[in-house]
C-alpha atoms as a PDB file:
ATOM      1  CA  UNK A   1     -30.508 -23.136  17.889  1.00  0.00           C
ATOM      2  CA  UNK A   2     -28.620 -23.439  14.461  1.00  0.00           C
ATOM      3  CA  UNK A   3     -26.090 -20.951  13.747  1.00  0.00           C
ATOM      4  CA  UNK A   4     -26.969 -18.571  10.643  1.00  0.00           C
ATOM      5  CA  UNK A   5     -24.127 -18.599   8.362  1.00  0.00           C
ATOM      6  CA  UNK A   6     -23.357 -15.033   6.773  1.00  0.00           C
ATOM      7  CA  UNK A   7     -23.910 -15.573   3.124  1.00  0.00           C
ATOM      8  CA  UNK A   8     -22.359 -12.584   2.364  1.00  0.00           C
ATOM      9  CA  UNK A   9     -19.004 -13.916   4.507  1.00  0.00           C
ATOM     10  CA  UNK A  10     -19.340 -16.723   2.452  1.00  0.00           C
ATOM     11  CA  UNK A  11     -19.094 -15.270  -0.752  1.00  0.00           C
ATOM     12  CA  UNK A  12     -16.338 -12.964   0.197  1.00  0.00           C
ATOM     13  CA  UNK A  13     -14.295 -15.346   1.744  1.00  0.00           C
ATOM     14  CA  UNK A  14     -11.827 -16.709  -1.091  1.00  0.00           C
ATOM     15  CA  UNK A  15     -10.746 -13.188  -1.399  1.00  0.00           C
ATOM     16  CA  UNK A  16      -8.888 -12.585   1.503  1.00  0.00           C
ATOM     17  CA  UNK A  17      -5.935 -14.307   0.238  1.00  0.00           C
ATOM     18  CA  UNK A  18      -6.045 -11.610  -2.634  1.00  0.00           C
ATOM     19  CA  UNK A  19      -6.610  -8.986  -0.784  1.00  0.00           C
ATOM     20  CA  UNK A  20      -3.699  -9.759   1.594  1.00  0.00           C
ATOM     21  CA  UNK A  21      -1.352 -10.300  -1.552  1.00  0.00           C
ATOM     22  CA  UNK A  22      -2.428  -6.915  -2.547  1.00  0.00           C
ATOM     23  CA  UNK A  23      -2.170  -5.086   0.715  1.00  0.00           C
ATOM     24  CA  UNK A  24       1.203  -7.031   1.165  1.00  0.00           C
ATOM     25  CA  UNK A  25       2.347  -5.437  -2.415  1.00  0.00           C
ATOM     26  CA  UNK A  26       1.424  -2.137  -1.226  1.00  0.00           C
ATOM     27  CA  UNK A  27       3.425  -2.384   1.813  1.00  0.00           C
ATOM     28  CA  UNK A  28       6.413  -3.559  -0.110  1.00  0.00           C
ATOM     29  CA  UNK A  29       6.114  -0.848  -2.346  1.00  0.00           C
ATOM     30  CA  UNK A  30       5.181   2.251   0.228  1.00  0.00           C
ATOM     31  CA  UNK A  31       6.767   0.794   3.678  1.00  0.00           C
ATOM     32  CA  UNK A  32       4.096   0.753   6.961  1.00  0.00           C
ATOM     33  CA  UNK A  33       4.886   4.427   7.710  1.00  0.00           C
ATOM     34  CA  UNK A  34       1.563   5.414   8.144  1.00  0.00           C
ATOM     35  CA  UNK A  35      -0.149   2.308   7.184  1.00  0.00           C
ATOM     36  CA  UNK A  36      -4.313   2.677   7.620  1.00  0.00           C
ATOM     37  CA  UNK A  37      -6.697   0.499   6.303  1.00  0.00           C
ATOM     38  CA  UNK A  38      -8.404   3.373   4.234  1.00  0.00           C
ATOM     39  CA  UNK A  39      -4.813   3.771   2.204  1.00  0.00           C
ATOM     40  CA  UNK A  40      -4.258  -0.086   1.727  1.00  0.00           C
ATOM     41  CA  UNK A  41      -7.916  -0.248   0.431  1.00  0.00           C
ATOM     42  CA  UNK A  42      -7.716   2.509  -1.663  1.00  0.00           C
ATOM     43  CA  UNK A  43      -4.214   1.594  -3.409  1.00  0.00           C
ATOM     44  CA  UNK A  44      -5.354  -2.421  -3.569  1.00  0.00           C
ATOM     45  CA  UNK A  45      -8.972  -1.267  -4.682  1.00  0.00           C
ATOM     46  CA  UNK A  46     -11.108  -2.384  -2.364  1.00  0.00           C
ATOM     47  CA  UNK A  47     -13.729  -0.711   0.154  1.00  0.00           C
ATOM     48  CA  UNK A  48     -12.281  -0.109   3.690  1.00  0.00           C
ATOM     49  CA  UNK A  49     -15.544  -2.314   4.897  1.00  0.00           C
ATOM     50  CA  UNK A  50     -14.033  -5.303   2.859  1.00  0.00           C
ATOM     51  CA  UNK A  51     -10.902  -4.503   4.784  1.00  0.00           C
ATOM     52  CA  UNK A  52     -12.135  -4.480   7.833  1.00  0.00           C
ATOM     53  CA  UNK A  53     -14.452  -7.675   7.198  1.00  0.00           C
ATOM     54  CA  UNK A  54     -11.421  -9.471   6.418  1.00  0.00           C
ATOM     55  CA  UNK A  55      -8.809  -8.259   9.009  1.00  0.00           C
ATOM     56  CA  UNK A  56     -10.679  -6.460  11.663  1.00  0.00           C
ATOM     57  CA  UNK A  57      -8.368  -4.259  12.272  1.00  0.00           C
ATOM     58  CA  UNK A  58      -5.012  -2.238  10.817  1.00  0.00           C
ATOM     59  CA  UNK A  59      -2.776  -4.326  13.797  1.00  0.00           C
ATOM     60  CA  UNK A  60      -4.031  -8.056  12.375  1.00  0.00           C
ATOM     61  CA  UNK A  61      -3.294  -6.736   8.976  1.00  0.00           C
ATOM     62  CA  UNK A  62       0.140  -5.222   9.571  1.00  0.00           C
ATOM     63  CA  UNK A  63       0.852  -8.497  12.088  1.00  0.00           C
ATOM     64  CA  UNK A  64      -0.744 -10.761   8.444  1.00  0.00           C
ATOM     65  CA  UNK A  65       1.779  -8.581   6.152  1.00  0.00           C
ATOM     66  CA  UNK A  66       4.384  -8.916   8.141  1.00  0.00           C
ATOM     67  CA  UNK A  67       4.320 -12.728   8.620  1.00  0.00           C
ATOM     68  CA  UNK A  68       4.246 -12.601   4.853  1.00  0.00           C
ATOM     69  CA  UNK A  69       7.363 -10.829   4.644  1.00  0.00           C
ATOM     70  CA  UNK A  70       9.398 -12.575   6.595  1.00  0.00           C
ATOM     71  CA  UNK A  71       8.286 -16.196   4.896  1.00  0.00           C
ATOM     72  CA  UNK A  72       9.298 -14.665   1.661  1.00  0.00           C
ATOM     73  CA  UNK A  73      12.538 -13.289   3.117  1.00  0.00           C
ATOM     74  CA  UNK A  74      13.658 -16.134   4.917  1.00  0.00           C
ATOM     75  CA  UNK A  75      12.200 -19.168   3.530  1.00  0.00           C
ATOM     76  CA  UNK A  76      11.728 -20.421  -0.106  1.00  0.00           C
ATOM     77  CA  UNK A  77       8.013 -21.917  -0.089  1.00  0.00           C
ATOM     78  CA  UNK A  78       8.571 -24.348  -2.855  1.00  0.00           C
ATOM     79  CA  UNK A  79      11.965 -25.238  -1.595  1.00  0.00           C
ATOM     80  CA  UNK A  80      12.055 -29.427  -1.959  1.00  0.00           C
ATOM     81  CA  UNK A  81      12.538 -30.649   1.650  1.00  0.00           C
ATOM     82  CA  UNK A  82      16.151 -32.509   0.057  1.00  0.00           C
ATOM     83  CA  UNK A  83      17.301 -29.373  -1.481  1.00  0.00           C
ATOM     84  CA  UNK A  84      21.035 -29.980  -0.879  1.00  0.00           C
ATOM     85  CA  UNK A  85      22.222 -25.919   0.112  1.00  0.00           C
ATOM     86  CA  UNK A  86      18.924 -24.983   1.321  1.00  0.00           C
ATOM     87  CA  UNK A  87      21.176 -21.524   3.006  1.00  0.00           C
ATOM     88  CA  UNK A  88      22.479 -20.505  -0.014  1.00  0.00           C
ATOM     89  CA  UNK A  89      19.041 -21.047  -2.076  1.00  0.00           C
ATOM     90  CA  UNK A  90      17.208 -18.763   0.269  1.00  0.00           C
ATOM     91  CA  UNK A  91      20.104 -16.154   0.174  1.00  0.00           C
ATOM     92  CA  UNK A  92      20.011 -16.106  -3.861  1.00  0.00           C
ATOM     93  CA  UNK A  93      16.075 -15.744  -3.436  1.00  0.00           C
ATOM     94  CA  UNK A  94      16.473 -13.091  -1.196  1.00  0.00           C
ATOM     95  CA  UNK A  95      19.482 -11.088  -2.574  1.00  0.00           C
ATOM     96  CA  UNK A  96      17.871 -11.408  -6.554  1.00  0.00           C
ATOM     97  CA  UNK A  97      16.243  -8.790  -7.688  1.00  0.00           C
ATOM     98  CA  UNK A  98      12.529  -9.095  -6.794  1.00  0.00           C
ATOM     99  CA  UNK A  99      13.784 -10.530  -3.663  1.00  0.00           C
ATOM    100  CA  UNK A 100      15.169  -7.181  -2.574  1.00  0.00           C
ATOM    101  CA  UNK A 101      11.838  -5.945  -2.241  1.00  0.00           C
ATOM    102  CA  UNK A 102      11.393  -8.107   0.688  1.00  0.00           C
ATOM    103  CA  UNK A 103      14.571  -7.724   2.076  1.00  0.00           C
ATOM    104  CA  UNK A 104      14.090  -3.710   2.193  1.00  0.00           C
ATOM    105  CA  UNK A 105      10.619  -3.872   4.278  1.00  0.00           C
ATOM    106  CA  UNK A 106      11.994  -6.801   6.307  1.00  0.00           C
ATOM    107  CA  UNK A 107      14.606  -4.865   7.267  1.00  0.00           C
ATOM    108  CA  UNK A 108      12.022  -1.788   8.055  1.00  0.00           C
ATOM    109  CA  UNK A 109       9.653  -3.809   9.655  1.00  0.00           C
ATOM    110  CA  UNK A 110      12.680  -4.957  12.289  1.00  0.00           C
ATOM    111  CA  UNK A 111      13.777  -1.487  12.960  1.00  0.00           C
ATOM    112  CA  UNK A 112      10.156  -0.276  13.451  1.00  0.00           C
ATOM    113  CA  UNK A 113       9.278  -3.401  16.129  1.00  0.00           C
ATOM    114  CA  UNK A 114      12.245  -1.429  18.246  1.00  0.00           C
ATOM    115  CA  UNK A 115      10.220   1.716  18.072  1.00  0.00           C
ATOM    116  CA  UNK A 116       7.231   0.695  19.998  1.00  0.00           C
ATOM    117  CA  UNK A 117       4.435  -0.158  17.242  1.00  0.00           C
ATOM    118  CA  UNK A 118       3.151  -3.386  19.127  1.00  0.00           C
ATOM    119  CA  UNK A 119       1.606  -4.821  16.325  1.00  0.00           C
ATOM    120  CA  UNK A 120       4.259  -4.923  14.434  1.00  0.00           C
ATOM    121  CA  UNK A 121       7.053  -5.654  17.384  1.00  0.00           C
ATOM    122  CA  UNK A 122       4.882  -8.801  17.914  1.00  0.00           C
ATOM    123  CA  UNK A 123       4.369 -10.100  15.104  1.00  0.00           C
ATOM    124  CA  UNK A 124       8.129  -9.906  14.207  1.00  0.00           C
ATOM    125  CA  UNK A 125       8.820 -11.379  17.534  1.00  0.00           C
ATOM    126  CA  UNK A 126       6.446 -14.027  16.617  1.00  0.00           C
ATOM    127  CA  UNK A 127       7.390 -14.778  13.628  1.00  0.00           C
ATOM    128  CA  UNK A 128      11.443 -14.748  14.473  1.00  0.00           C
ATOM    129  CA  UNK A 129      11.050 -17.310  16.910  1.00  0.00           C
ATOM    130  CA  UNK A 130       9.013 -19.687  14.481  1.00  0.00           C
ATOM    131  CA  UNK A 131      11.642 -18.926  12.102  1.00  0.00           C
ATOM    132  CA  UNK A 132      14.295 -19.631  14.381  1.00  0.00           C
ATOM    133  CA  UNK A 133      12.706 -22.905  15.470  1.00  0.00           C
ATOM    134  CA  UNK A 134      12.322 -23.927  12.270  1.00  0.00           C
ATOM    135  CA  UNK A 135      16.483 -23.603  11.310  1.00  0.00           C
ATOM    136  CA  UNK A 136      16.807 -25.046  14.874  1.00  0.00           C
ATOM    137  CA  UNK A 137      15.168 -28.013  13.810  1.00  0.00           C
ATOM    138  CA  UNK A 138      16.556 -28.645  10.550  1.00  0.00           C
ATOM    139  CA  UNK A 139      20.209 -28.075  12.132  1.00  0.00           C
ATOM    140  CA  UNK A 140      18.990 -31.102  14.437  1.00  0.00           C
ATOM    141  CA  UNK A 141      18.226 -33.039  11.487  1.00  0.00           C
ATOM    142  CA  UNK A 142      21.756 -32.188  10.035  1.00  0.00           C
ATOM    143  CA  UNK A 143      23.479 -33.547  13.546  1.00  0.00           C
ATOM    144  CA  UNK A 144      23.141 -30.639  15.869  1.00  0.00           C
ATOM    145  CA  UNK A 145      22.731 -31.044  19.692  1.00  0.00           C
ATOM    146  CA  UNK A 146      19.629 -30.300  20.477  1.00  0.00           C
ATOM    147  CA  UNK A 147      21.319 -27.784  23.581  1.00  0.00           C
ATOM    148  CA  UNK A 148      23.517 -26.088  20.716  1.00  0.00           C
ATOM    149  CA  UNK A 149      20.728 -25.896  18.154  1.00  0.00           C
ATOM    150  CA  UNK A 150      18.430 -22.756  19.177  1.00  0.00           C
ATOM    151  CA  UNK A 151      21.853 -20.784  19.915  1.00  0.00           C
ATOM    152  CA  UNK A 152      23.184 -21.733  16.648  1.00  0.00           C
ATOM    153  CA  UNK A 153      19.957 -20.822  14.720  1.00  0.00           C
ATOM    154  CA  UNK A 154      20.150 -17.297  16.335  1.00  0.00           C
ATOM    155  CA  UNK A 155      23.102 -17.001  15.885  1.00  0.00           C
ATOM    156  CA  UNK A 156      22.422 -17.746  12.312  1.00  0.00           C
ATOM    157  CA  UNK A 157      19.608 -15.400  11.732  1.00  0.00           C
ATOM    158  CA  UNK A 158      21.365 -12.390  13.273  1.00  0.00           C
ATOM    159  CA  UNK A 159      24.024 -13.116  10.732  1.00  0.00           C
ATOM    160  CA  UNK A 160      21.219 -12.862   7.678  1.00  0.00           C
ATOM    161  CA  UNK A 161      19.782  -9.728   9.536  1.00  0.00           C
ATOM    162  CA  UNK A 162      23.015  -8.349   9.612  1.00  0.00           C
ATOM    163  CA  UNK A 163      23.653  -8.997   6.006  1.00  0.00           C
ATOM    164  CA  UNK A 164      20.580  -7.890   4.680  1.00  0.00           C
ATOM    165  CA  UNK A 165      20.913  -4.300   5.958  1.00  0.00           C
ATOM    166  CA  UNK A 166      24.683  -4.132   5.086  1.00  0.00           C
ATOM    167  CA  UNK A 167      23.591  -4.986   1.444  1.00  0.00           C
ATOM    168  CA  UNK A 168      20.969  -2.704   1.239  1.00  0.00           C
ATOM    169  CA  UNK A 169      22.446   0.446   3.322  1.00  0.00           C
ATOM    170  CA  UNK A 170      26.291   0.142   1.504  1.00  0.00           C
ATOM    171  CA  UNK A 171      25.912  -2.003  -1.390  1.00  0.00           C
ATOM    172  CA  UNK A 172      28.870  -3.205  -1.427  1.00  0.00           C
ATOM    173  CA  UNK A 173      27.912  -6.620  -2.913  1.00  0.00           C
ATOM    174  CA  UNK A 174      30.887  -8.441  -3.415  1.00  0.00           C
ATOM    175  CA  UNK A 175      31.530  -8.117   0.546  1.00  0.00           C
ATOM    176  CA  UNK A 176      28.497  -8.868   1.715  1.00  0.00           C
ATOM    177  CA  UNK A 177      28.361 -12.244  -0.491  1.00  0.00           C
ATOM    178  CA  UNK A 178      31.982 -13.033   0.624  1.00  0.00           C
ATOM    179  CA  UNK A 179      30.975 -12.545   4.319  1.00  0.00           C
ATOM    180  CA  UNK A 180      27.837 -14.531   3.866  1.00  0.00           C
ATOM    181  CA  UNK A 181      30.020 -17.487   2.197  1.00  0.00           C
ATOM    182  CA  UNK A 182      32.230 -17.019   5.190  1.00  0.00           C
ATOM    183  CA  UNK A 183      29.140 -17.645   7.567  1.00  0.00           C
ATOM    184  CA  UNK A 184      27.793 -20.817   5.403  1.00  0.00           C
ATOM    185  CA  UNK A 185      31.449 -22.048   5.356  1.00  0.00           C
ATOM    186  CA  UNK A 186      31.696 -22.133   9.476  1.00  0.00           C
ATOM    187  CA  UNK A 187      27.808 -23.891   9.569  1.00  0.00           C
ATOM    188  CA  UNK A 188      29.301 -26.416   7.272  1.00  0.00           C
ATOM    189  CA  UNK A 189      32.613 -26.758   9.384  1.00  0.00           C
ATOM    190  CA  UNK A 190      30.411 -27.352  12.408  1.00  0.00           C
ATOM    191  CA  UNK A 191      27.906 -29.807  10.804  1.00  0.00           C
ATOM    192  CA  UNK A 192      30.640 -31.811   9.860  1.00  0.00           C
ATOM    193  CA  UNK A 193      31.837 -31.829  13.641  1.00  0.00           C
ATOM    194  CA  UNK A 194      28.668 -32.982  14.710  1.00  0.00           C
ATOM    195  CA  UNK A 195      28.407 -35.827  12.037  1.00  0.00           C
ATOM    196  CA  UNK A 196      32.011 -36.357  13.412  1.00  0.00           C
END
């Protein structure tokens, strides 16, 4: 028997990505404090059934939102792959102005996965450890031991974590830039042990 295909799914379907840009902006601009799918729809101006078509359900949303937020925290899409200082690009992204945005609910949506909301503590988990394997990975390519590299990219991301919130709770900006410098300068100490 042949499948039916949902024409109404069908012509639906190339919004999602707008609808999760929207829902994303809302997020970023109200936190995920009390995050339902009848206040994302109403502030991105959809109907909560378009919502739910699209997500199924306030935890895939929140879990979509805040795999969004991290990419745009901690990685620079359009980065090229030979970017020379691909650390200190991402910082400058994430430290500018609209980058702050991110930053702020990044640094929410971490202190809320301790709290218990499960969607969100897994998809930060999730996401952290793709992250993570992804710096891993490029340390490898800059002459990292394989054995060193996942402690080193933790290591490395605990260090941006840390950052972050000290920018954004004290804003003391000059020490937080010198102590991220500090960090970068040590990474490039070590990478140019391991190209010995």
């Amino acid at each position: 028997m042949e499948e039916r295909v949902d024409g109404r799914k069908l012509r639906f379907q190339h919004r999602r990505g707008e609808v999760l840009a929207a829902a994303t902006e809302h997020a970023l601009d109200q936190g995920l404090d009390g995050l339902s799918l009848r206040k994302v729809a109403q502030s991105v101006g959809v109907s909560h059934a378009t919502l739910v078509h699209h997500f199924a359900s306030r935890d895939r949303l929140v879990a979509e939102i805040v795999e969004r937020v991290l990419a745009e925290t901690l990685a620079v899409p359009d980065l090229p792959r030979d970017e020379p200082d691909p650390l200190r690009a991402i910082w400058r992204r994430a430290t500018g102005e609209s980058g702050r945005r991110h930053v702020r609910l990044f640094v929410a949506i971490t202190g809320q996965a301790m709290y218990g909301d499960a969607a969100i503590g897994e998809a930060v988990a999730a996401s952290m450890r793709q992250r993570t394997e992804l710096i891993a990975a490029g340390l490898v390519e800059h002459g990292c031991p394989e054995s060193e590299a996942l402690p080193v990219a933790t290591s490395l991301m605990a260090c941006l974590r840390g950052l972050f919130v000290d920018l954004l709770t004290c804003g003391d900006e000059q020490r937080v830039h010198a102590a991220f410098e500090d960090a970068v300068s040590e990474l490039e100490n070590r990478v140019a042990r391991w190209r010995g």
